[in-house]
Protein backbone atom coordinates (compact mmCIF):
# COMPACT_ATOMS: atom_id res chain seq x y z
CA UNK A 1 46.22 168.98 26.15
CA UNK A 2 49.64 169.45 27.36
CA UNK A 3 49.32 168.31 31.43
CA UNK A 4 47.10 168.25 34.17
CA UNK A 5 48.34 170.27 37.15
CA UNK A 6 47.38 168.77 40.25
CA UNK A 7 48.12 172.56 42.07
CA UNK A 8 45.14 174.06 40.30
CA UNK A 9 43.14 171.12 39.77
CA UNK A 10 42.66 171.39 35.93
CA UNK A 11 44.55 170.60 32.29
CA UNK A 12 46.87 173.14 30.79
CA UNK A 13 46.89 173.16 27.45
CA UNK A 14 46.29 175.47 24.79
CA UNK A 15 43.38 177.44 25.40
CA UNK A 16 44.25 178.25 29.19
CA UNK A 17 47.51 178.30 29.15
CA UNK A 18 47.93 182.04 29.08
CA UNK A 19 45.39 182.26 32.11
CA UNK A 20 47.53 179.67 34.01
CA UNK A 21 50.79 181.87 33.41
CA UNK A 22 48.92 184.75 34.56
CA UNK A 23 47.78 182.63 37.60
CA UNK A 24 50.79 181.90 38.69
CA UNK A 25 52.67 185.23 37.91
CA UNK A 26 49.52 186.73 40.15
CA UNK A 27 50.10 184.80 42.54
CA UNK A 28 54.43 185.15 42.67
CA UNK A 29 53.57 188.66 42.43
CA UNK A 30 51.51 188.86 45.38
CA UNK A 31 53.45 186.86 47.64
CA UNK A 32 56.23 189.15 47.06
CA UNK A 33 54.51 192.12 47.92
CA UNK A 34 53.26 190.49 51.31
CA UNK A 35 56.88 189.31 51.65
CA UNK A 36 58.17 192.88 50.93
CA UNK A 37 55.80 194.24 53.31
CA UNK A 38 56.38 191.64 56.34
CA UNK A 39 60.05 192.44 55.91
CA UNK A 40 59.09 196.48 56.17
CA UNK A 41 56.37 195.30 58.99
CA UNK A 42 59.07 193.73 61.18
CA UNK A 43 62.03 195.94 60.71
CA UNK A 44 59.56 198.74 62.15
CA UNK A 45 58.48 196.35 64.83
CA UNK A 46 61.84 195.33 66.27
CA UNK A 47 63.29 198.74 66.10
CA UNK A 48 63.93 199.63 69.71
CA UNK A 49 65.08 195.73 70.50
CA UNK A 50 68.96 196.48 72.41
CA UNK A 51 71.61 194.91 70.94
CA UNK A 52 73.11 193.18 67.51
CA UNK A 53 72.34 190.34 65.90
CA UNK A 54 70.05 188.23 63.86
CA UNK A 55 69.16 186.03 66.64
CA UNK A 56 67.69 188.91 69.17
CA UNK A 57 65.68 190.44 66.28
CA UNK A 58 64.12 186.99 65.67
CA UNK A 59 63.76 186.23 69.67
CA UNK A 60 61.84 189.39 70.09
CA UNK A 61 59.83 189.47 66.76
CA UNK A 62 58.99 185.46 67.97
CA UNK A 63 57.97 186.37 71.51
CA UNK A 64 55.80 189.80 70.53
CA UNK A 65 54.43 189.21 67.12
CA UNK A 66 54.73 185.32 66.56
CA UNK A 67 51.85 185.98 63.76
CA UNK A 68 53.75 188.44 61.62
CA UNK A 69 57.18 186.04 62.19
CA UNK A 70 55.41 182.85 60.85
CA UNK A 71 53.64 184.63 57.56
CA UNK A 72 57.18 185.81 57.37
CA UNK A 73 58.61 182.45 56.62
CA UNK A 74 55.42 181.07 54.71
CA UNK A 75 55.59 183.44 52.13
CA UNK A 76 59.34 183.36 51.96
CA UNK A 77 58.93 179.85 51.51
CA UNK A 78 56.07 180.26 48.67
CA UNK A 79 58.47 182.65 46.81
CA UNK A 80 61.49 180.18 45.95
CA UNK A 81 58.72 177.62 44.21
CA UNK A 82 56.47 179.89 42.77
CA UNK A 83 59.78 181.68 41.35
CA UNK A 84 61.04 178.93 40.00
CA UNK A 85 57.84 178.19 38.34
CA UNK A 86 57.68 181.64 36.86
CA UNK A 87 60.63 180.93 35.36
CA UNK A 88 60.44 177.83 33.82
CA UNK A 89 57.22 178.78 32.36
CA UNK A 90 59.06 181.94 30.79
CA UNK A 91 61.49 179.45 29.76
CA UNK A 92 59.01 176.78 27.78
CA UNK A 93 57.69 180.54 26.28
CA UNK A 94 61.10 181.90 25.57
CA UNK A 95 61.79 178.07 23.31
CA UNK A 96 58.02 177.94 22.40
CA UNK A 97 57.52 174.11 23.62
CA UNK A 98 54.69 173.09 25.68
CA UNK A 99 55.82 171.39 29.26
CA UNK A 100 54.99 168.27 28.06
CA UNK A 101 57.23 168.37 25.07
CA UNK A 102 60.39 169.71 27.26
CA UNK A 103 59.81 167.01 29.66
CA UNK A 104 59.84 164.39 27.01
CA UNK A 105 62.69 166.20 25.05
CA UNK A 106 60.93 165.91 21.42
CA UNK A 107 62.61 168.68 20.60
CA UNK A 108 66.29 167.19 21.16
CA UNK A 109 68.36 169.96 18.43
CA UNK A 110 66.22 172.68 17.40
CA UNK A 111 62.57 173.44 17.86
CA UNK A 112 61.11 174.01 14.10
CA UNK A 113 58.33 176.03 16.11
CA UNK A 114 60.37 178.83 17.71
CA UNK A 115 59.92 182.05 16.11
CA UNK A 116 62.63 183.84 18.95
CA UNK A 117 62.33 185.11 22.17
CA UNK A 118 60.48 188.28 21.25
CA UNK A 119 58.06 186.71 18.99
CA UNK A 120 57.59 184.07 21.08
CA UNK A 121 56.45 186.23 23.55
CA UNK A 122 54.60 188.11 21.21
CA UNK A 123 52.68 185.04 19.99
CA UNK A 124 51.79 183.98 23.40
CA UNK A 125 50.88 187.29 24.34
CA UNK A 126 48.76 188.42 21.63
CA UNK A 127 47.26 185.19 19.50
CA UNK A 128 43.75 184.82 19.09
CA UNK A 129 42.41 182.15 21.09
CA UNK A 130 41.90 178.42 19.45
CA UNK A 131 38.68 177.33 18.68
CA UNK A 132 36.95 174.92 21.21
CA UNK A 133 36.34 171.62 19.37
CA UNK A 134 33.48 171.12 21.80
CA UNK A 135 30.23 171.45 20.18
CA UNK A 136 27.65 172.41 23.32
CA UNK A 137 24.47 170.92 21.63
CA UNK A 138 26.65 167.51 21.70
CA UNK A 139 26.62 167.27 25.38
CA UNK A 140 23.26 167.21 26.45
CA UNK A 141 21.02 165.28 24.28
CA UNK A 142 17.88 167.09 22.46
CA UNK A 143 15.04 166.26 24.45
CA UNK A 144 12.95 163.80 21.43
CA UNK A 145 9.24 164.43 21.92
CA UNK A 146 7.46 160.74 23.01
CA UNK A 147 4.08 159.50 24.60
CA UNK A 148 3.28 161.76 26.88
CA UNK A 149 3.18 160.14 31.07
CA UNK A 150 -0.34 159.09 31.98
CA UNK A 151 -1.86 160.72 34.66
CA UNK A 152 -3.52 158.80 37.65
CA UNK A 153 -6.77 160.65 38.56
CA UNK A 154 -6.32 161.48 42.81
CA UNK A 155 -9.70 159.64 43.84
CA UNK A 156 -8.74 156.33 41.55
C-alpha cells in the first residue's frame, strides 16, 4: 500500500501502480489532443472575424460557438494538474520512492533503492508483477455440509 487516491477511488500501491501511471498519462494525453484540436477548431472558426486582438477573437468565438469556447478552457484547465501530476509521478519513478515515502521524506540523503534514471524506468516498466498475498479460497468460506432443512409438506 502506498496511498489511497481519492481521484480514482482506489489504493496505489504496488501491484497497480503502473496501471495508475498509465491512467493518468492516458488521460494528460488525451486532454491535450482535445486541447490541440479546440485550439485548431477555433482558429478556423474565427477566421473571417475583422480586426486585431485577443479580445474580438474571444467575443465572437463566445457569442457563435460558446460550446467549443468553454471545452476550450476546461481542458486547458485539466492540462496544468494532470501535467503536473505526470510529472511528479515521473519524478517518484526517476528517484524510485513510492509517494508515500517522498511525502514523508524517509529517504532524507540518498535512496539505497535507486538503481538510476534509466533503470528505474526500466524496472518500472518491465518487472514482473508481485504476487497477490490474497488467497481467494480465504474469502468466502467453504460451504461445510450440515442437517439438511426440513421440508413442510403443502397440505400440513
Amino acid at each position: 500500500f502506498d496511498h489511497h487516491c481519492p481521484w480514482v477511488s482506489n489504493c496505489v500501491g504496488i501491484r497497480n501502480y503502473r496501471y495508475f501511471v498509465c491512467f493518468v498519462l492516458s488521460t494528460f494525453l488525451l486532454s491535450l489532443y482535445v486541447f490541440t484540436l479546440l485550439v485548431l477548431i477555433a482558429i478556423q472558426l474565427v477566421m473571417n472575424v475583422k480586426g486585431y486582438g485577443a479580445g474580438k477573437y474571444a467575443a465572437a468565438l463566445f457569442k457563435q460557438y460558446p460550446f467549443v469556447l468553454g471545452l476550450l478552457v476546461f481542458t486547458g484547465c485539466m492540462l496544468c494538474p494532470l501535467g503536473n501530476l505526470v510529472g511528479f509521478h515521473c519524478y517518484l519513478i526517476a528517484s524510485n520512492v513510492t509517494t508515500n515515502e517522498e511525502i514523508t521524506g524517509v529517504y532524507t540523503n540518498r535512496n539505497p533503492f535507486s538503481l538510476g534514471i534509466r533503470r528505474n524506468f526500466k524496472q518500472f516498466l518491465f518487472q514482473l508483477q508481485e504476487p497477490t498475498l490474497v488467497q481467494p479460497g480465504a474469502l468466502v468460506p467453504a460451504r461445510t455440509p450440515g442437517p439438511k432443512p426440513t421440508t413442510i409438506p403443502p397440505d400440513a
